[in-house]
C-alpha atoms as a PDB file:
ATOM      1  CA  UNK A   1       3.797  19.155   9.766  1.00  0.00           C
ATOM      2  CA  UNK A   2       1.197  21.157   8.000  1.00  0.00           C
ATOM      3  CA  UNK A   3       3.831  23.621   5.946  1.00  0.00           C
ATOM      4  CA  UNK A   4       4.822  21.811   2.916  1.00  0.00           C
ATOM      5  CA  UNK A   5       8.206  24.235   2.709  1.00  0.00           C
ATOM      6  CA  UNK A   6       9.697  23.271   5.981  1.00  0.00           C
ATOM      7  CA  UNK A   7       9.434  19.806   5.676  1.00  0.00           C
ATOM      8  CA  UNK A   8      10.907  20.294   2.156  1.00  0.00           C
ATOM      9  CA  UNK A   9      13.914  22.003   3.819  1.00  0.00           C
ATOM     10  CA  UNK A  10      13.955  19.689   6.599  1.00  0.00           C
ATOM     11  CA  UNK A  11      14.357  16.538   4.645  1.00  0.00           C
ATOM     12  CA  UNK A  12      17.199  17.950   2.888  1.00  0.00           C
ATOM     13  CA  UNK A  13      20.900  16.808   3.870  1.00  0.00           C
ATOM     14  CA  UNK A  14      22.104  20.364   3.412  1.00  0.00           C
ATOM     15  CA  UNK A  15      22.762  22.385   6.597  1.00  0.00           C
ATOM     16  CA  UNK A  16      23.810  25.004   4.905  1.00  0.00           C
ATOM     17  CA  UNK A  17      21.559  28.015   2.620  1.00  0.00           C
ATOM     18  CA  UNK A  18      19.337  30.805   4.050  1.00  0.00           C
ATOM     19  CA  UNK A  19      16.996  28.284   6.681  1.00  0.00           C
ATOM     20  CA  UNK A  20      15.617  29.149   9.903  1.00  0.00           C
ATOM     21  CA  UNK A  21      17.698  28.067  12.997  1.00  0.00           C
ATOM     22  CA  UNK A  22      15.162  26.103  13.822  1.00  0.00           C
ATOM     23  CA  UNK A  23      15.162  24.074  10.904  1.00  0.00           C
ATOM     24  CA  UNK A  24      19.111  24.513  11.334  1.00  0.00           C
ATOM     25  CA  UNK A  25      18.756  22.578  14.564  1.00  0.00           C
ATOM     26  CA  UNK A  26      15.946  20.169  13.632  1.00  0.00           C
ATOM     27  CA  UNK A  27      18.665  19.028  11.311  1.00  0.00           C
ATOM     28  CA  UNK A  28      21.262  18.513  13.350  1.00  0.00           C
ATOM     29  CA  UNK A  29      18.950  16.286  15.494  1.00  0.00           C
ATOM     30  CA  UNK A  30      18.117  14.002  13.433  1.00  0.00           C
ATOM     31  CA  UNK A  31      21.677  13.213  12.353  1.00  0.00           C
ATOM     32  CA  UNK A  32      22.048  11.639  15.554  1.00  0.00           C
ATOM     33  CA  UNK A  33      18.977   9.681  14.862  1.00  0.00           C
ATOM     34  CA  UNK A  34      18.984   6.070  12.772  1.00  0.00           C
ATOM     35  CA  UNK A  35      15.737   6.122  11.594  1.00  0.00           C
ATOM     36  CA  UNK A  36      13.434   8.705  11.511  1.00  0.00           C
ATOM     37  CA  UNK A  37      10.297   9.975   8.989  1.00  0.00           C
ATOM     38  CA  UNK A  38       8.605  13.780   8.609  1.00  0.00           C
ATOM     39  CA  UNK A  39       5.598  13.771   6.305  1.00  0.00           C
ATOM     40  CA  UNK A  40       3.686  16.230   5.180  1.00  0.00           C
ATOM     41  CA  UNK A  41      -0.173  16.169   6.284  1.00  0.00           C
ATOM     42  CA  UNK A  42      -2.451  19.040   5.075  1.00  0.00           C
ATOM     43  CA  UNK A  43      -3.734  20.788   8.177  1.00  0.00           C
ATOM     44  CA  UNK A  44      -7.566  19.762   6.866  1.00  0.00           C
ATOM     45  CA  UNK A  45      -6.880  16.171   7.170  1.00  0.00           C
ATOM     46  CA  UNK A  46      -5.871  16.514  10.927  1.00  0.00           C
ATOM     47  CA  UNK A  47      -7.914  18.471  12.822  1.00  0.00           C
ATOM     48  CA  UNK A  48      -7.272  16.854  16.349  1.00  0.00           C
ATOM     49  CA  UNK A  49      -3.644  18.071  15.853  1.00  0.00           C
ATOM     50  CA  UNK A  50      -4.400  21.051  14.741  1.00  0.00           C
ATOM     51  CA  UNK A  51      -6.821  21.862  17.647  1.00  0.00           C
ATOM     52  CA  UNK A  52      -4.166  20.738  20.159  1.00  0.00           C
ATOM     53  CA  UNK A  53      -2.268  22.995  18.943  1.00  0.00           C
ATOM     54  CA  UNK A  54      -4.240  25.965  19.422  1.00  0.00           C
ATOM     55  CA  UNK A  55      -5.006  24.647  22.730  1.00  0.00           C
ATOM     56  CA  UNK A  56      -1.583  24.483  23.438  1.00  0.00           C
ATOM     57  CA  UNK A  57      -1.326  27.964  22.679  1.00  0.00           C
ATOM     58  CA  UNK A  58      -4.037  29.152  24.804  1.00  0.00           C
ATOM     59  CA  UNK A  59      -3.028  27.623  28.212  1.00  0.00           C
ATOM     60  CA  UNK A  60      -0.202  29.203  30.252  1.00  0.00           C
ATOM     61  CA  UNK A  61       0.939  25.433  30.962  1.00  0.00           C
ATOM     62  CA  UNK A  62       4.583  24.289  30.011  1.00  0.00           C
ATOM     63  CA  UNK A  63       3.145  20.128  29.925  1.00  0.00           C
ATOM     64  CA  UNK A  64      -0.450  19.036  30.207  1.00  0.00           C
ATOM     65  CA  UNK A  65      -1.016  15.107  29.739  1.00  0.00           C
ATOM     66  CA  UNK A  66      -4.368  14.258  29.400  1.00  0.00           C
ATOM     67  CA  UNK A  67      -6.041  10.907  30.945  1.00  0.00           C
ATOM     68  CA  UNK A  68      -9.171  10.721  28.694  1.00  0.00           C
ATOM     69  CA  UNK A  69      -9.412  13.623  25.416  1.00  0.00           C
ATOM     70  CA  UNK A  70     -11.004  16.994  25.898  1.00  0.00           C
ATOM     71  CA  UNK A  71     -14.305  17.543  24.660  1.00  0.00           C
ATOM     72  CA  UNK A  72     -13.076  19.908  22.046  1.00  0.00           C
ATOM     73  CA  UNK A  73     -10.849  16.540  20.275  1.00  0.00           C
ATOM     74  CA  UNK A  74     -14.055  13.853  21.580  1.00  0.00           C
ATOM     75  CA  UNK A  75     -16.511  15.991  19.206  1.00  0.00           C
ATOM     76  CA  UNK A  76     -13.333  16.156  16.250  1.00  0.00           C
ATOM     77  CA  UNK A  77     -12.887  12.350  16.790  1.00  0.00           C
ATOM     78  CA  UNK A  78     -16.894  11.993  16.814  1.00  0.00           C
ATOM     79  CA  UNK A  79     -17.406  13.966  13.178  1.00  0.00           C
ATOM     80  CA  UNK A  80     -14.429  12.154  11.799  1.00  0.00           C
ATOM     81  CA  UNK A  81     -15.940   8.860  12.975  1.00  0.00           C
ATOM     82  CA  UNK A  82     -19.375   9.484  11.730  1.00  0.00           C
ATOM     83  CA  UNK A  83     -17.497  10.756   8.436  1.00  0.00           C
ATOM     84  CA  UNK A  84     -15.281   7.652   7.878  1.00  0.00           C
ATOM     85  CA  UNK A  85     -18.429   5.601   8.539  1.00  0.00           C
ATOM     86  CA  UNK A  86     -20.830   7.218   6.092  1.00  0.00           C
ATOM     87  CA  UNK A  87     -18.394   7.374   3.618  1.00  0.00           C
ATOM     88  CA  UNK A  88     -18.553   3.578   3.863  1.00  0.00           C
ATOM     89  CA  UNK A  89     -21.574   3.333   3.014  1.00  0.00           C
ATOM     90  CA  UNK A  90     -21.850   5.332  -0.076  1.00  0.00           C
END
């Protein structure tokens, strides 16, 4: 998750307090689970989720499953690539 506050209130044991439902119910979920982890990841440091995201939010489609990535995420995977590998050689 990108928002430091819910995965705060998330992580907490506590069901109870002024929380969204759906943090109510994330909760509850995960009691039923035996191991499970929620980290916090600044929104910067992933752009391919973040652009599935708002791709997800532009399409009228419940489930899309993708064989290969779009081009949108190929060109986010490219930069990070050609980051990761200059900043190698610095």
């Amino acid at each position: 998750s990108d928002n430091l506050e819910n995965v705060s209130s998330i992580c907490k044991s506590k069901l109870d307090g002024p929380k969204s439902s759906l943090i109510r119910r994330i909760q509850q979920i995960l009691t039923f689970e035996e191991k499970w982890s929620l980290n916090y990841v600044p929104r910067e440091s992933n752009r391919v989720a973040d652009a599935l995201a708002k791709m997800a939010l532009m399409r009228d489609e419940a489930l899309h499953m993708f064989e290969e990535p779009p081009l949108e995420i190929k060109k986010i995977l490219k930069e990070d690539c050609t980051f990761d590998n200059l900043s190698m050689i610095y």
